[in-house]
Protein backbone atom coordinates (compact mmCIF):
# COMPACT_ATOMS: atom_id res chain seq x y z
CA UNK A 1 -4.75 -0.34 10.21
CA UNK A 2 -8.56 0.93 9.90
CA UNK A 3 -8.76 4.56 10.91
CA UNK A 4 -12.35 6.07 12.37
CA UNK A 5 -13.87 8.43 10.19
CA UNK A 6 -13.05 11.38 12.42
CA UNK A 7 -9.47 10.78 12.01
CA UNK A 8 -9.49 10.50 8.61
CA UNK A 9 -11.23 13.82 8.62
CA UNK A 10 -8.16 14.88 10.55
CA UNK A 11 -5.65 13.45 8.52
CA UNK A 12 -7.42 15.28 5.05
CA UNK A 13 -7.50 18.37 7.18
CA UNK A 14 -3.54 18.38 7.50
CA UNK A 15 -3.51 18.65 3.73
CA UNK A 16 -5.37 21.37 3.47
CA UNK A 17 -8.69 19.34 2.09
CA UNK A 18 -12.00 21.07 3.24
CA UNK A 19 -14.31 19.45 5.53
CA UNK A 20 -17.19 19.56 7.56
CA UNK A 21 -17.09 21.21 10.69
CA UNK A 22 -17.60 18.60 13.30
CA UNK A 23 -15.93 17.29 16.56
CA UNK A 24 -15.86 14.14 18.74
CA UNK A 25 -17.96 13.13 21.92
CA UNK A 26 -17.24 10.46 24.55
CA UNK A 27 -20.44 11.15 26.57
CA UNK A 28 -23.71 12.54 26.29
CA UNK A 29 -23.08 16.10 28.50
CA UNK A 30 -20.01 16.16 25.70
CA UNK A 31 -21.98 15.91 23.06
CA UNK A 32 -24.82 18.86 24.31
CA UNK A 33 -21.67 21.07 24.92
CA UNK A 34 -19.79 20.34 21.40
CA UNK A 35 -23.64 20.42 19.38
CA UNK A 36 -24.34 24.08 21.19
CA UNK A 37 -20.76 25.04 19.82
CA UNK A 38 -21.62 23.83 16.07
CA UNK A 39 -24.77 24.76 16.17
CA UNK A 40 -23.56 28.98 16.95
CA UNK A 41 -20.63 28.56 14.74
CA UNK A 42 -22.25 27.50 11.35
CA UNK A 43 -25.65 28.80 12.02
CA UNK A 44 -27.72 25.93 10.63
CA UNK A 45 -30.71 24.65 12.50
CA UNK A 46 -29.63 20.29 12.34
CA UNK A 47 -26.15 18.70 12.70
CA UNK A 48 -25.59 15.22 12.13
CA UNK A 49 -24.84 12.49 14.83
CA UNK A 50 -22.12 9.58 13.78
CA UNK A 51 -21.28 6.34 15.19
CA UNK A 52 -17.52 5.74 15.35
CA UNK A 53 -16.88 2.14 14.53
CA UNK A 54 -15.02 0.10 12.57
CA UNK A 55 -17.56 -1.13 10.32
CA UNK A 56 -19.59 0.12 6.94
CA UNK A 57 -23.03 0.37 6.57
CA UNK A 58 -23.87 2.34 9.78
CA UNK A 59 -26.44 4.54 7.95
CA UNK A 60 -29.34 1.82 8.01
CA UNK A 61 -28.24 0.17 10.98
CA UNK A 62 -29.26 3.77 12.53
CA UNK A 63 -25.91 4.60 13.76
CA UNK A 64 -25.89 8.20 11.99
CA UNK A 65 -29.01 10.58 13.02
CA UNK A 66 -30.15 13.90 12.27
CA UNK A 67 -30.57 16.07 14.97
CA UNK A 68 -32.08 19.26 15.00
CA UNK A 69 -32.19 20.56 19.11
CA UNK A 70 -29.98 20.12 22.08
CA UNK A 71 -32.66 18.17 23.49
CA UNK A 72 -32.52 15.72 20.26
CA UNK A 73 -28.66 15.76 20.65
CA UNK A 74 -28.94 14.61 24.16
CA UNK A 75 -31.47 11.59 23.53
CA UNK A 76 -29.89 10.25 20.21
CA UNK A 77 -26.21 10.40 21.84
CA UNK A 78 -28.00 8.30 24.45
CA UNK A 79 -29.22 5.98 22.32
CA UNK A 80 -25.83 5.56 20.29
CA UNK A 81 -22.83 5.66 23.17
CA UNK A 82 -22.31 2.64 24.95
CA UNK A 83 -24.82 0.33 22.89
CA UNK A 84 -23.80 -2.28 19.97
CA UNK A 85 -24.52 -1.52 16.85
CA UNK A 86 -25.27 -4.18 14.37
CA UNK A 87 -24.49 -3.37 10.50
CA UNK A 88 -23.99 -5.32 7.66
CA UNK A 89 -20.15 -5.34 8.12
CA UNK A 90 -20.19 -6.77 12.04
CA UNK A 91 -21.28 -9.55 13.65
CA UNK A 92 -24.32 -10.91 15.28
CA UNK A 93 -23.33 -9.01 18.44
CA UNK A 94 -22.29 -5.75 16.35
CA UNK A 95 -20.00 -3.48 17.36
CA UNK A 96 -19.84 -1.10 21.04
CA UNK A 97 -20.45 2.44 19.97
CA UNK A 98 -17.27 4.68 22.26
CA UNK A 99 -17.45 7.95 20.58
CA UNK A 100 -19.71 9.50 18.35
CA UNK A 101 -18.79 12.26 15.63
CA UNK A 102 -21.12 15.58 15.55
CA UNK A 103 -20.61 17.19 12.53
CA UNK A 104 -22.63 20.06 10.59
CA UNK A 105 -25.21 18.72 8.17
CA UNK A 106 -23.57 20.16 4.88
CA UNK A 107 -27.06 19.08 3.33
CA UNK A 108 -29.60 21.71 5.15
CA UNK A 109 -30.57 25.22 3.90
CA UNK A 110 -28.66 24.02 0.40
CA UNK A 111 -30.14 26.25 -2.64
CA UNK A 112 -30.11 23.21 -4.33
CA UNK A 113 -29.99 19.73 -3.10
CA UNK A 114 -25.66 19.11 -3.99
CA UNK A 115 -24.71 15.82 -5.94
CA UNK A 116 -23.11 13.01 -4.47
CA UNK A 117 -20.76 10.72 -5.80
CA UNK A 118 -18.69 7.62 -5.06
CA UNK A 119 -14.89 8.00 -4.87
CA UNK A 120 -11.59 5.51 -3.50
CA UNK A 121 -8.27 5.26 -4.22
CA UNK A 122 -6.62 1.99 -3.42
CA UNK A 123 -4.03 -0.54 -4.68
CA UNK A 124 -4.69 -3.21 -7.32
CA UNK A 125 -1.86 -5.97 -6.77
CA UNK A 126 -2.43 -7.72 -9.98
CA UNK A 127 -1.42 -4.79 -11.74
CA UNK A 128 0.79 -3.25 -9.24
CA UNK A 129 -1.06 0.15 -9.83
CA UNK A 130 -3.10 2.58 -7.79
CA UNK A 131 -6.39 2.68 -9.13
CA UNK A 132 -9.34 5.17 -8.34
CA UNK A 133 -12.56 4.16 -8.28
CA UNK A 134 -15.41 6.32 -8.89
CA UNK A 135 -19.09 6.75 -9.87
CA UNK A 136 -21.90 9.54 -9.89
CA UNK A 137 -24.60 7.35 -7.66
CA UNK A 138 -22.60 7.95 -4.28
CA UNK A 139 -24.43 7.00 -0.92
CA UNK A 140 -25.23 4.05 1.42
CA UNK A 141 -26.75 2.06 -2.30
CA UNK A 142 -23.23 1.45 -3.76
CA UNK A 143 -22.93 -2.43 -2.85
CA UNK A 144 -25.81 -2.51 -4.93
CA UNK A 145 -25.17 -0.84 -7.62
CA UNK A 146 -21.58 -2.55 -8.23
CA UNK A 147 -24.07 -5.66 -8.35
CA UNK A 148 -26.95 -4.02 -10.45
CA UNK A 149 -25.07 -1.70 -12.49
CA UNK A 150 -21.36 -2.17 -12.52
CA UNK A 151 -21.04 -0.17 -15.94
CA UNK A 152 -21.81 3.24 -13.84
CA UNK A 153 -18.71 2.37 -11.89
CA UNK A 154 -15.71 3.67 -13.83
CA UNK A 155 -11.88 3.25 -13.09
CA UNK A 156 -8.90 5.17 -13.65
CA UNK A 157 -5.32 3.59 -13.27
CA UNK A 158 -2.40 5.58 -11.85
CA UNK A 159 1.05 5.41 -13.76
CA UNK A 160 2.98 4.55 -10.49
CA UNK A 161 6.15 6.39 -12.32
CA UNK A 162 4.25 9.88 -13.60
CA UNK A 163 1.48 9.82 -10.86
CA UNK A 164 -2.12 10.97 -11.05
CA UNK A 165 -2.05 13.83 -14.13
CA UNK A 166 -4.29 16.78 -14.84
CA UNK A 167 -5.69 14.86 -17.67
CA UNK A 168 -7.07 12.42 -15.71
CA UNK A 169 -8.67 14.59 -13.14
CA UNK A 170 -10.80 15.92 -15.77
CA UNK A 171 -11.16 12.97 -17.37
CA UNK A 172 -13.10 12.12 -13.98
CA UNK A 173 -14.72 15.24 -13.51
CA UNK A 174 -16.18 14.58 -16.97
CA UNK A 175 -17.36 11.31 -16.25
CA UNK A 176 -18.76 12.31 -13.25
CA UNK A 177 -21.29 14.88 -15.06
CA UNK A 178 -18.96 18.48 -13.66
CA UNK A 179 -19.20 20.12 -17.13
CA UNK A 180 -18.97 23.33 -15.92
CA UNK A 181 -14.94 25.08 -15.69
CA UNK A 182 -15.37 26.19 -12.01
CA UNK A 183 -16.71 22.52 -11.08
CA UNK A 184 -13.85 20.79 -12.84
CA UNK A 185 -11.13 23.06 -11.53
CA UNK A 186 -12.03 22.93 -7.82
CA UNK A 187 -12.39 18.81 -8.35
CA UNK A 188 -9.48 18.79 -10.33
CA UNK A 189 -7.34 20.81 -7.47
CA UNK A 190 -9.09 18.24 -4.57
CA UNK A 191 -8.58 14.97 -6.24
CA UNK A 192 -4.81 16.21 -7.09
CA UNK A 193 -4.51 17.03 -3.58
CA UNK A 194 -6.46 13.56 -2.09
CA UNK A 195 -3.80 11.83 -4.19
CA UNK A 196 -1.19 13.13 -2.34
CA UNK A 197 -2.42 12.56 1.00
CA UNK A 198 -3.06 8.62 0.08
CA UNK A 199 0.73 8.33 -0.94
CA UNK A 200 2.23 10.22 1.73
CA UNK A 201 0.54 8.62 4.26
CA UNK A 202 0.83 5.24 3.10
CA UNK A 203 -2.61 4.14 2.29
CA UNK A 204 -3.92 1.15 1.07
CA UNK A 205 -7.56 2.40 0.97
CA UNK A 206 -8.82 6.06 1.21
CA UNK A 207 -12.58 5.95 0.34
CA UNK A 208 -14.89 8.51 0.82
CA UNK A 209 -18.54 8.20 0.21
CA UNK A 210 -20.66 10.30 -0.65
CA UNK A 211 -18.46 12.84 -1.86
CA UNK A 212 -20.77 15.77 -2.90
CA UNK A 213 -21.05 19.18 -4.83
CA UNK A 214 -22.61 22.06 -3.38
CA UNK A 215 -24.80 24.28 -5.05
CA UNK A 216 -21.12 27.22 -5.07
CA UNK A 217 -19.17 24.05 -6.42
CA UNK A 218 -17.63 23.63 -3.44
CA UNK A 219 -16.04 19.82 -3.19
CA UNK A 220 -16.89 18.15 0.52
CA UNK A 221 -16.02 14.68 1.50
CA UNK A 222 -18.77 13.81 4.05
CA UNK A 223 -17.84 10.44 4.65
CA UNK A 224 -14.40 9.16 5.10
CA UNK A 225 -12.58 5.51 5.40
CA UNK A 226 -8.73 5.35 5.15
CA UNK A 227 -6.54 2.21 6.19
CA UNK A 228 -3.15 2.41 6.58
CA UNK A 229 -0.37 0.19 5.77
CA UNK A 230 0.32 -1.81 8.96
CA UNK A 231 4.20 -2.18 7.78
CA UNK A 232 4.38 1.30 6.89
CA UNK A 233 3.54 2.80 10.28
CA UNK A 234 7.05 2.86 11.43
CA UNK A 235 7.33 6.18 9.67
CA UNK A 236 4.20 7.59 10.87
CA UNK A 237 4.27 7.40 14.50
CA UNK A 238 1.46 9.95 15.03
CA UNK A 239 -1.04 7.60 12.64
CA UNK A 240 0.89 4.70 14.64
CA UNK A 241 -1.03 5.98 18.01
CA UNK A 242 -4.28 6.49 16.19
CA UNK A 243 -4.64 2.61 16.33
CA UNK A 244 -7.89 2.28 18.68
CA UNK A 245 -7.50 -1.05 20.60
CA UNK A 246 -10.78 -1.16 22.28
CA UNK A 247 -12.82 -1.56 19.12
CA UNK A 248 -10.94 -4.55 17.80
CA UNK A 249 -12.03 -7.86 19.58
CA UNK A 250 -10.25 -9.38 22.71
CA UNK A 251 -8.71 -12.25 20.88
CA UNK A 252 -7.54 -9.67 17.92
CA UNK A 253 -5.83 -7.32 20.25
CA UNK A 254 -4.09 -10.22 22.18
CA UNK A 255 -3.02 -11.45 18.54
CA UNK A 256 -1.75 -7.96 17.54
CA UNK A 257 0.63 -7.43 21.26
CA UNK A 258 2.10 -10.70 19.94
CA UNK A 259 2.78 -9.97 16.63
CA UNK A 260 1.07 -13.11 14.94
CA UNK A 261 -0.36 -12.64 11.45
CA UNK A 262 -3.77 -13.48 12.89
CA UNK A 263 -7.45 -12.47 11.31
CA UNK A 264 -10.83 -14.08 13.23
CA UNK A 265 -13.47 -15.67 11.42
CA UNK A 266 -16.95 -16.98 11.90
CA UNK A 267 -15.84 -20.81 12.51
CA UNK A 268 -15.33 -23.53 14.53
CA UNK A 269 -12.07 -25.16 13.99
CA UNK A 270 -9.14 -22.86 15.24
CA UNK A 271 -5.82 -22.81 13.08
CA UNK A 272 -2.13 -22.37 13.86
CA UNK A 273 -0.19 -22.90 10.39
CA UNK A 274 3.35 -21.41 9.69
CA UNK A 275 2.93 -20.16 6.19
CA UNK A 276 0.60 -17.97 4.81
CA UNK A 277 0.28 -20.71 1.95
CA UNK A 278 0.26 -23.32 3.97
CA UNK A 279 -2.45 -21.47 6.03
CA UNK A 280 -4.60 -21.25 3.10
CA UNK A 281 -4.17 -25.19 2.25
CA UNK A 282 -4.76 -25.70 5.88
CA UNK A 283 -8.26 -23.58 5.51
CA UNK A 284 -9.63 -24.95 2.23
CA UNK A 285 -8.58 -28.53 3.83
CA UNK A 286 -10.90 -27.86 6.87
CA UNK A 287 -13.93 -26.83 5.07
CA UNK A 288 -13.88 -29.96 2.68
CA UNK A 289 -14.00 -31.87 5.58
CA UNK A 290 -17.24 -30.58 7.09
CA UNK A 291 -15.57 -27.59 9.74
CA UNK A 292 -15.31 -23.89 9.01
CA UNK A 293 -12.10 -22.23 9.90
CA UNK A 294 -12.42 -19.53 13.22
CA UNK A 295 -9.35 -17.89 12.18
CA UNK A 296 -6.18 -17.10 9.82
CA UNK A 297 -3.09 -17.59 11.95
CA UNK A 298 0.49 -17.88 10.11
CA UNK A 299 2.92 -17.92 13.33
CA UNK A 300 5.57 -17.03 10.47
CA UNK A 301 9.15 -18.78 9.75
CA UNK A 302 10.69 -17.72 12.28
CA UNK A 303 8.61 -18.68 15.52
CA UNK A 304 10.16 -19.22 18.90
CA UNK A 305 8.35 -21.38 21.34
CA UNK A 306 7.00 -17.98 23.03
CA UNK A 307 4.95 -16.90 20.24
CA UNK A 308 3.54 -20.84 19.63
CA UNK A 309 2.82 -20.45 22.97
CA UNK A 310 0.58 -17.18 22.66
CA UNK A 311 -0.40 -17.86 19.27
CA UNK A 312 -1.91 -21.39 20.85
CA UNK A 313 -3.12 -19.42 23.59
CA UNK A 314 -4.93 -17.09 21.63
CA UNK A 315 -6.68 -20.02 20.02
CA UNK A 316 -7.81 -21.91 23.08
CA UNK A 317 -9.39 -18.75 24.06
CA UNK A 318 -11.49 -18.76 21.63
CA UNK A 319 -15.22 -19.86 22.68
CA UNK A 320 -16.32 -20.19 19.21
CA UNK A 321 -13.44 -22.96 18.44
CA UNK A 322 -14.80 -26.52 19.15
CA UNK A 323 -11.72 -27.94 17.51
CA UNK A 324 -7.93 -27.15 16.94
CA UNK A 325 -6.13 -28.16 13.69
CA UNK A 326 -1.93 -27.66 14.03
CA UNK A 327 -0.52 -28.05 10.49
CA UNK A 328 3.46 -27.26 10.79
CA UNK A 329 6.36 -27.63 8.42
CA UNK A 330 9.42 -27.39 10.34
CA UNK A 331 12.33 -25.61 8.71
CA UNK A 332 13.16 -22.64 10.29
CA UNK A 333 10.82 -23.25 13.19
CA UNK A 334 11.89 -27.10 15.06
CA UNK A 335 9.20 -28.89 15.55
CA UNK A 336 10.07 -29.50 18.88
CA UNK A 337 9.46 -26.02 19.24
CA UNK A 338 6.47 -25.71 18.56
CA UNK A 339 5.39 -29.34 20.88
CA UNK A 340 6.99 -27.37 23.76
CA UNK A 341 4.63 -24.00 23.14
CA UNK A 342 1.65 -26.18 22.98
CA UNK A 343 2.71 -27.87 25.62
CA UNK A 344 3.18 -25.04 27.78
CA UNK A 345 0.04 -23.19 26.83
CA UNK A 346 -2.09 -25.62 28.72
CA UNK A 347 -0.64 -24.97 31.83
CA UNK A 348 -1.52 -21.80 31.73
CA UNK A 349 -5.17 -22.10 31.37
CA UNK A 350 -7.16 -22.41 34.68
CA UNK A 351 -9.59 -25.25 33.44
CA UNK A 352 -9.51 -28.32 31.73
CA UNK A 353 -9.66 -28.20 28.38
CA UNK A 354 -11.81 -30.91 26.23
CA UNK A 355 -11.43 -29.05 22.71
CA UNK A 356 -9.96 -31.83 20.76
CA UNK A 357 -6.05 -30.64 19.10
CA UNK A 358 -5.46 -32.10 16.20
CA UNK A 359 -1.62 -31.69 15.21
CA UNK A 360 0.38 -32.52 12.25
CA UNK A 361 4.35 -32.17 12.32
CA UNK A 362 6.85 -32.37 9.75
CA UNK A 363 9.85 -31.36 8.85
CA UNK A 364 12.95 -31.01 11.78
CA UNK A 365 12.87 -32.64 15.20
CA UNK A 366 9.59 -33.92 14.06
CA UNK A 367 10.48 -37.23 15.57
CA UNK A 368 11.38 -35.79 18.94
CA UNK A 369 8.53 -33.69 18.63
CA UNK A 370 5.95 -36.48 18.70
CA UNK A 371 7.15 -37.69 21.62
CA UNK A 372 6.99 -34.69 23.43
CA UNK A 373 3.59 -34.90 22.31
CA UNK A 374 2.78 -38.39 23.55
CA UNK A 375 4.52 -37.81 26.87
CA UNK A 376 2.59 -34.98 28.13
CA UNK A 377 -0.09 -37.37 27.76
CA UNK A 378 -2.54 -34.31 26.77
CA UNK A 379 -5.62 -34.56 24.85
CA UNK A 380 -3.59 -34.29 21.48
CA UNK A 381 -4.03 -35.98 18.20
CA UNK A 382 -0.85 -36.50 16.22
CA UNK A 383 -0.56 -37.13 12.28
CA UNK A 384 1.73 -37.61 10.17
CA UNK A 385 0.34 -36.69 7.13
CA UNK A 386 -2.55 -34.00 5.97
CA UNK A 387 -4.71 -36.13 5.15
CA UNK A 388 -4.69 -37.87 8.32
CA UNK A 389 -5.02 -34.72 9.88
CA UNK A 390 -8.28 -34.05 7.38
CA UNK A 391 -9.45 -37.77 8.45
CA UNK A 392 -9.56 -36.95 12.07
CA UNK A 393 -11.45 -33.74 12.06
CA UNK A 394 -13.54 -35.20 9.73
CA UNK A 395 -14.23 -38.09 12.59
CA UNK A 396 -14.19 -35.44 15.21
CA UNK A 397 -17.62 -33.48 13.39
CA UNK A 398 -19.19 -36.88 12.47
CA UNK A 399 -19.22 -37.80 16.51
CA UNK A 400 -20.71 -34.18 17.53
């Protein structure tokens, strides 16, 4: 589950981490009132204006702005709430801007210009360790410089049995150019502390970026990303309500009431596999054929015909999809089934539908299945094999 930066402020907070001073806006008479409060509490003359959106690269897309008056507040939180904002990490459309985060800018009246730096903490699976990842050239450039320069990017790998040890905090601190004993015991102390927070609250990515240095050697995270382990959350019912629904796509959220292992893409031929290995096959097999898959959807072993039904739902809902590719192996979940949820799913749209279904069955009550399938006399292709299934929406694209 992808947190917004301001509540991963919040969640660093509860462990005691220092942060900017900041708070969140829903409107632009909230935002005057909440700038006029940071602006008498810290005493600096600019504060810093962030959009709050699931996405990276917000910096050049222009969706964080300095401002430095009330009146500046007021027309920049104008130009940010309720507009899409298009970065790197969104789509064509971009992404609606809700709330925006005003927060001090820990970078004015500075002595000395602090250092930034490039710090995350996330799981490697292939060698079932936390790693941290870390570099001195923080800031919006570090795509490029993993491309340009991957030997400035060092890692460190967490014994999952002993845990992150003072050793390796300095070892960092080193690395990262904090020579100085005051420098490497406030880092060490913070990155100790960040460690925690990341295993107690069940992360599987806590990045923050830059993380700076003041000129007193204070250590500030000014931007934050943490996401949360989705089958973890039972034990964290306050990060559980954090979820924000209304910045995840229509078709997502429907996907995520139902349960369904589903993740959209930027295709054209919808998928409902049960399997995520099967799912994969079913995806590869799709683009060698000429389409590009709209979506990941595993319905999982045990699927009744109500989730088919949604999951197939979801699917058909789905402008972008221009054709549908069914690839089932029935074990746990009859085959029958799943005819029945597709079956039923049409019914409940309020048009006709001329998005060609391809569907290939195996496995038990296939037979019965099939002729489910015929009699509803429905615009649906049955296989019998993959490749059939391959053949067809290979024929389908060639007649388009």
């Amino acid at each position: 589950m992808n947190l917004h930066e301001y509540q991963g402020r919040e969640i660093l907070n509860s462990f005691s981490i220092p942060i900017p001073y900041g708070m969140l806006a829903t409107s632009t008479e909230e935002a005057v009132k909440i700038a006029k409060i940071i602006f008498n509490k810290t005493k600096k003359k600019s504060l810093v204006i962030k959009a709050q959106i699931h996405a990276g690269g917000r910096g050049k897309a222009g969706g964080i702005q300095i401002a430095k008056t009330i009146n500046e507040v007021y027309e920049k939180s104008k130009k940010l709430l309720g507009k899409f904002l298009v970065t790197t990490q969104t789509s064509k459309k971009g992404k609606l801007v809700r709330k925006i985060l005003l927060s001090e800018d820990v970078y004015f009246s500075e002595k000395i210009l602090p250092s930034e730096y490039y710090l995350s903490i996330l799981l490697n699976r292939d060698i079932e360790k936390n790693i941290i990842i870390y570099s001195k050239e923080g800031g919006v450039n570090i795509e490029k410089l993993s491309i340009n320069s991957p030997y400035k990017i060092y890692t460190e790998e967490i014994d999952p049995i002993l845990g992150l040890q003072l050793f390796q905090t300095r070892k960092i601190g080193f690395n990262l150019g904090m020579d100085d004993k005051e420098s490497l015991k406030n880092f060490s102390y913070f990155l100790i502390t960040l460690y925690k927070a990341y295993k107690i609250c069940d992360a599987l990515l806590l990045e923050i970026n830059p993380l700076i240095k003041t000129f007193n050697n204070r250590i500030l995270p000014v931007d934050i990303k943490i996401v949360l382990d989705d089958n973890a959350l039972f034990r964290h019912k306050k990060y559980a309500m954090m979820h924000d629904q209304d910045d995840i796509d229509f078709i997502e959220k429907k996907a995520f009431e139902a349960k369904l292992n589903f993740l959209k893409l930027e295709g054209n031929v919808g998928c409902m596999v049960n399997g995520a290995g099967l799912a994969m096959a079913t995806m590869d097999m799709i683009k060698s054929c000429g389409g590009e898959p709209a979506n990941f959807l595993d319905i999982g072993g045990s699927a009744d015909k109500k989730r088919v039904e949604e999951a197939f739902y979801i699917i058909l809902k789905d402008q972008s999809v221009k054709a549908i590719l069914i690839n089932i192996f029935g074990g746990i979940v009859r085959c029958d089934t799943v005819a029945e949820g597709i079956i039923n799913s049409y019914s409940k749209i309020d048009h006709d539908i001329d998005i060609p279904v391809v569907v290939r069955l195996q496995g038990t009550n296939e037979k019965i299945a099939k002729k489910m399938l015929k009699n509803s006399l429905l615009p649906i292709y049955s296989t019998d094999t993959l490749k059939e299934a391959a053949d067809k929406i290979k024929e389908i694209f060639s007649l388009r």
